[in-house]
Protein backbone atom coordinates (compact mmCIF):
# COMPACT_ATOMS: atom_id res chain seq x y z
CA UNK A 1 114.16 -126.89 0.33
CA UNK A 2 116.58 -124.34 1.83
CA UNK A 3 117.09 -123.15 -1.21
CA UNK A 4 113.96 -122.73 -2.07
CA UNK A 5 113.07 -120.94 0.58
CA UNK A 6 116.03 -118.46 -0.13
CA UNK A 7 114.40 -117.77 -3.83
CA UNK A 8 111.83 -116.35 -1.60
CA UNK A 9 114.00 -114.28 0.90
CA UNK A 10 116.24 -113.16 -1.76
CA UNK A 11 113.30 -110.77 -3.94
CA UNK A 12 112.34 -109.38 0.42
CA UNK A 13 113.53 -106.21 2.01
CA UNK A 14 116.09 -107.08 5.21
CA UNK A 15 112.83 -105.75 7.29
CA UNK A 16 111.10 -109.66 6.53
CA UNK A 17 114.23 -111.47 6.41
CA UNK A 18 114.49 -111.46 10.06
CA UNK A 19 114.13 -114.31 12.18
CA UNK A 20 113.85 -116.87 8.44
CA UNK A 21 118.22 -116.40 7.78
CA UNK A 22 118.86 -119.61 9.59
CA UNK A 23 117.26 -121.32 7.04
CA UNK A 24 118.13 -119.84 3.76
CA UNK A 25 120.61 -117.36 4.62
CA UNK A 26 123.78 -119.58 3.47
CA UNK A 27 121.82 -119.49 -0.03
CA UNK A 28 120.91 -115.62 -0.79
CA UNK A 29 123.16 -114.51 -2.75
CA UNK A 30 122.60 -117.16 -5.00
CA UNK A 31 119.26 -117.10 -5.10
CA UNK A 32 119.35 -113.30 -5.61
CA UNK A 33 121.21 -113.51 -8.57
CA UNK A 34 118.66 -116.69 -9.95
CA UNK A 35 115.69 -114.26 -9.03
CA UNK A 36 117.21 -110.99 -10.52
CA UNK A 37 118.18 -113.56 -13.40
CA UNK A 38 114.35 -114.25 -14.07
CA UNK A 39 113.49 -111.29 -13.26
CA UNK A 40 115.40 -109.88 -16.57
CA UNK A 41 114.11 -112.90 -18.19
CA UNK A 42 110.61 -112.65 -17.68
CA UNK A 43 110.49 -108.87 -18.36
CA UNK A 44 112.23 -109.05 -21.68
CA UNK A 45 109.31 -112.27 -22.70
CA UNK A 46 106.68 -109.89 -21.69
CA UNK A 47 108.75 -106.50 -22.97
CA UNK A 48 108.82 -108.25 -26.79
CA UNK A 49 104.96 -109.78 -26.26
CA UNK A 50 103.76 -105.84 -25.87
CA UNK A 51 106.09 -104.75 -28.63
CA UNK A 52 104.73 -106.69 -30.83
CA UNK A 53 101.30 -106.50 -30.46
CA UNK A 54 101.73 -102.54 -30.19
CA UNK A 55 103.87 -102.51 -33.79
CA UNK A 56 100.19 -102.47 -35.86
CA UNK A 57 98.89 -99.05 -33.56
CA UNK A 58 101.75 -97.23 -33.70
CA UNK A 59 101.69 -93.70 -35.58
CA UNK A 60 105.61 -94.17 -36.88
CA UNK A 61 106.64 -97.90 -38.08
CA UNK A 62 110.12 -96.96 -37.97
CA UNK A 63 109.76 -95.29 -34.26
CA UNK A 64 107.31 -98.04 -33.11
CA UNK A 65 110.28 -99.23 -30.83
CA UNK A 66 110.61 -95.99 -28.83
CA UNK A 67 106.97 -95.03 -28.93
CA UNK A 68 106.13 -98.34 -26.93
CA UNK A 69 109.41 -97.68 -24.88
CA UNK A 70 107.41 -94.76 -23.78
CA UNK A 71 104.26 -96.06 -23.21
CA UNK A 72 103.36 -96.57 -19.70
CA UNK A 73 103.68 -100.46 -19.92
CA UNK A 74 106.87 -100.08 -21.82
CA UNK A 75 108.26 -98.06 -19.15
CA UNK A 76 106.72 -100.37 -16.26
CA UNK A 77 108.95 -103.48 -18.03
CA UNK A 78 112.27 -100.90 -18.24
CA UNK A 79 111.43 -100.14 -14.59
CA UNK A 80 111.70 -104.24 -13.88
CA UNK A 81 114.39 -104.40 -16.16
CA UNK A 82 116.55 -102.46 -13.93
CA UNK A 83 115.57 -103.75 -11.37
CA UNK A 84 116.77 -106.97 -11.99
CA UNK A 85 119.98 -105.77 -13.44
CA UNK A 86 121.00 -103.35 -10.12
CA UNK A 87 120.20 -106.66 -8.27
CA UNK A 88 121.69 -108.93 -10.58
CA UNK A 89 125.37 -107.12 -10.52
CA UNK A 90 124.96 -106.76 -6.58
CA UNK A 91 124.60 -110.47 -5.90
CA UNK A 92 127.54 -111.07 -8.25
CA UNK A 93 129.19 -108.22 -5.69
CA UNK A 94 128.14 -109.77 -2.68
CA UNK A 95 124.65 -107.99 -2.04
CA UNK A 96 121.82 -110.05 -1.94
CA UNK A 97 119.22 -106.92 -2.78
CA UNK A 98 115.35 -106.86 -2.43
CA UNK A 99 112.82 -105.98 -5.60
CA UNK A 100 113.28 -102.08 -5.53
CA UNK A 101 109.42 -101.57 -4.87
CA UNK A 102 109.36 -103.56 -1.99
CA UNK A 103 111.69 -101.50 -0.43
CA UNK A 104 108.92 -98.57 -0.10
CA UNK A 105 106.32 -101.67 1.51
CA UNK A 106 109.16 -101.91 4.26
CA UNK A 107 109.40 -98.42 4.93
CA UNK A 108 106.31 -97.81 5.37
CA UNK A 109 105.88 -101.00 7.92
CA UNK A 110 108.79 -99.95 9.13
CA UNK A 111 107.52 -96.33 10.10
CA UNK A 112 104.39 -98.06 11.78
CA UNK A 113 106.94 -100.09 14.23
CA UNK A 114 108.72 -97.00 15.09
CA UNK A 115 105.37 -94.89 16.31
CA UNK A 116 104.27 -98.36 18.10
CA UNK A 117 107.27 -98.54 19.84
CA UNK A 118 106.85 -95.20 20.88
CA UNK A 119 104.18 -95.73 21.80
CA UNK A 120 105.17 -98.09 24.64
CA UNK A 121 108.02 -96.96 25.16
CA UNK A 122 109.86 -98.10 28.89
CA UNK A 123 110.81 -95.45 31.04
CA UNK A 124 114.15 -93.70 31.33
CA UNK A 125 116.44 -95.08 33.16
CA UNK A 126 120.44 -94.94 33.10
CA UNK A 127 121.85 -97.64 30.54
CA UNK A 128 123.76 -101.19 31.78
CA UNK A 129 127.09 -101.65 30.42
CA UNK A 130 128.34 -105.50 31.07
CA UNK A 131 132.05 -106.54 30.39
CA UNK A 132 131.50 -110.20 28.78
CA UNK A 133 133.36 -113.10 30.07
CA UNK A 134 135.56 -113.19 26.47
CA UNK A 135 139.35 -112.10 26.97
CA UNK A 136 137.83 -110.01 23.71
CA UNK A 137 137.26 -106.86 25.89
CA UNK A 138 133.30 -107.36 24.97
CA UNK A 139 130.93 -104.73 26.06
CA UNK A 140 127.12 -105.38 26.48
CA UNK A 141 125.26 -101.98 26.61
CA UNK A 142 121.73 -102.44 27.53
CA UNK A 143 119.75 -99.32 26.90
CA UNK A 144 116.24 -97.85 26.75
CA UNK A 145 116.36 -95.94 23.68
CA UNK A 146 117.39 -96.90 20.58
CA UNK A 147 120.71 -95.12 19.38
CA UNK A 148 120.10 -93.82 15.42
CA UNK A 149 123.45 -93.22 14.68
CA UNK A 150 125.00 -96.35 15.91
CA UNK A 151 125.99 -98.63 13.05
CA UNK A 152 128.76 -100.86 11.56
CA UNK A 153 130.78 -97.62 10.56
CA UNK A 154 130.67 -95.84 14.37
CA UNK A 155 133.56 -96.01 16.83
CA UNK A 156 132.55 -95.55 20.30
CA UNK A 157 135.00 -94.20 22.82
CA UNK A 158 134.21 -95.69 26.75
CA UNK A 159 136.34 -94.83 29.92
CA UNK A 160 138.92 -93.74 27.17
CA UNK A 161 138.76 -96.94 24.65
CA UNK A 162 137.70 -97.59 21.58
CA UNK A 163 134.73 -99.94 19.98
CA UNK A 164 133.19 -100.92 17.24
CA UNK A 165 129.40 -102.07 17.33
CA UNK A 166 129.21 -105.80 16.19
CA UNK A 167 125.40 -106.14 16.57
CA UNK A 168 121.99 -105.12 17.76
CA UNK A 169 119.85 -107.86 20.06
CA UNK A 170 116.65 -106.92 21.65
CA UNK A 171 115.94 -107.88 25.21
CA UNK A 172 113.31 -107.56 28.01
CA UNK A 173 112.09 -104.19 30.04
CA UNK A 174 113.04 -101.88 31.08
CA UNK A 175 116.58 -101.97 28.46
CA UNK A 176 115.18 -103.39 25.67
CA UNK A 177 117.92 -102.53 23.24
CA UNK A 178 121.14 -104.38 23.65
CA UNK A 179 124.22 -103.23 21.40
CA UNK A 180 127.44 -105.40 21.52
CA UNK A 181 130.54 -103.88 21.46
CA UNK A 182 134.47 -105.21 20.66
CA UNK A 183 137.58 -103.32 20.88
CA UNK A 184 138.31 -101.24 17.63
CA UNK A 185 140.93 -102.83 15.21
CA UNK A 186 144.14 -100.41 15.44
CA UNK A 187 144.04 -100.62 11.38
CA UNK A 188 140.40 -99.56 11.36
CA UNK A 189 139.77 -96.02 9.96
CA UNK A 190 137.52 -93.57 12.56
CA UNK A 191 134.52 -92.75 10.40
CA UNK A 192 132.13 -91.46 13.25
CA UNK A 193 133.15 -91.29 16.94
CA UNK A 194 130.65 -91.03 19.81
CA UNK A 195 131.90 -90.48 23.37
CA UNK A 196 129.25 -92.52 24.72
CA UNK A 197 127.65 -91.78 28.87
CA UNK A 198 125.32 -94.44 30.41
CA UNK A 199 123.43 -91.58 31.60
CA UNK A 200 123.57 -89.66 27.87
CA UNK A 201 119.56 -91.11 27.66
CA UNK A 202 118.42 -88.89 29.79
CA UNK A 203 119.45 -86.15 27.14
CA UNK A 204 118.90 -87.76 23.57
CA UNK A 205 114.61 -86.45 24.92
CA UNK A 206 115.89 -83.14 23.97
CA UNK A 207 117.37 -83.83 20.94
């Protein structure tokens, strides 16, 4: 049933797979490269179907294969073709990806959660850095505004130390963003480096 339910996960954007990876997450990359699989499949059925019923209208015999390449169904099917080749070769990479159209559904929902949030957004106030109990060196930084920049690939220099960002948690008012923090790995390679302030909030307004 898991797995099922990864078939289904595996064809979304990351923007609906949130809060549904417990269940199928130990399955998507399989399932993404079964569902890019049919996807191929399925377009190639319906790719030969139109071919064949467009071979009797078209103006060259010889040329009917590239005139119905370039009708508008013909280059729907390539479209999905594609599609399910780019995803097929990143799930045998390690990628589980989403169907490519899909991707523009999630950014536009994804738009309308960023103007809602700013719409209620909690007042500024300096951010909370916690040390965790781990003998890791874990930092909790509790924030009010969302940090843009901050990802996997950012190093983040506090009181003269290095981190790395390990994940993004959400939490209650008025610090509703919550990034986790671990020491930087001395073999890790400095991509980005922000010198990070509790009390940089009350500038990133301005910027």
């Amino acid at each position: 049933m898991d797995f099922l339910f990864a078939l289904l996960l595996s064809i979304l954007p990351p923007h609906y797979r949130r809060g549904y990876l417990h269940i199928g997450g130990p399955y998507l990359l399989q399932a993404a490269a079964v569902t890019s699989f049919l996807e191929i499949v399925i377009v190639c059925i319906f790719y030969a179907k139109g071919f064949v019923e467009y071979i009797p209208s078209a103006s060259i015999g010889p040329a009917a294969f590239l005139e119905y390449f370039f009708t508008g169904k013909g280059l729907l099917l390539a479209f999905f073709f594609l599609d399910g080749a780019i995803r097929l070769l990143a799930a045998i990479a390690g990628q589980a990806l989403a169907i490519i159209p899909l991707y523009f559904v999630s950014w536009i929902h994804d738009l309308f959660d960023r103007r809602a949030i700013r719409k209620r957004e909690c007042p500024l106030v300096p951010d909370l850095v916690e040390r965790t109990d781990t003998s890791g060196g874990e930092l909790r930084i509790l924030t009010c505004r969302p940090r843009k920049n901050w990802d996997k690939w950012m190093t983040v220099m506090y009181e003269e130390n290095l981190y790395e960002i390990t994940g993004a948690e959400f939490a209650l008012p008025p610090r509703p963003y919550v990034y986790v923090l671990r020491p930087k790995p001395e073999s890790k390679v400095i991509r980005g480096l922000h010198r990070y302030d509790p009390d940089e909030v009350f500038h990133l307004e301005n910027n």
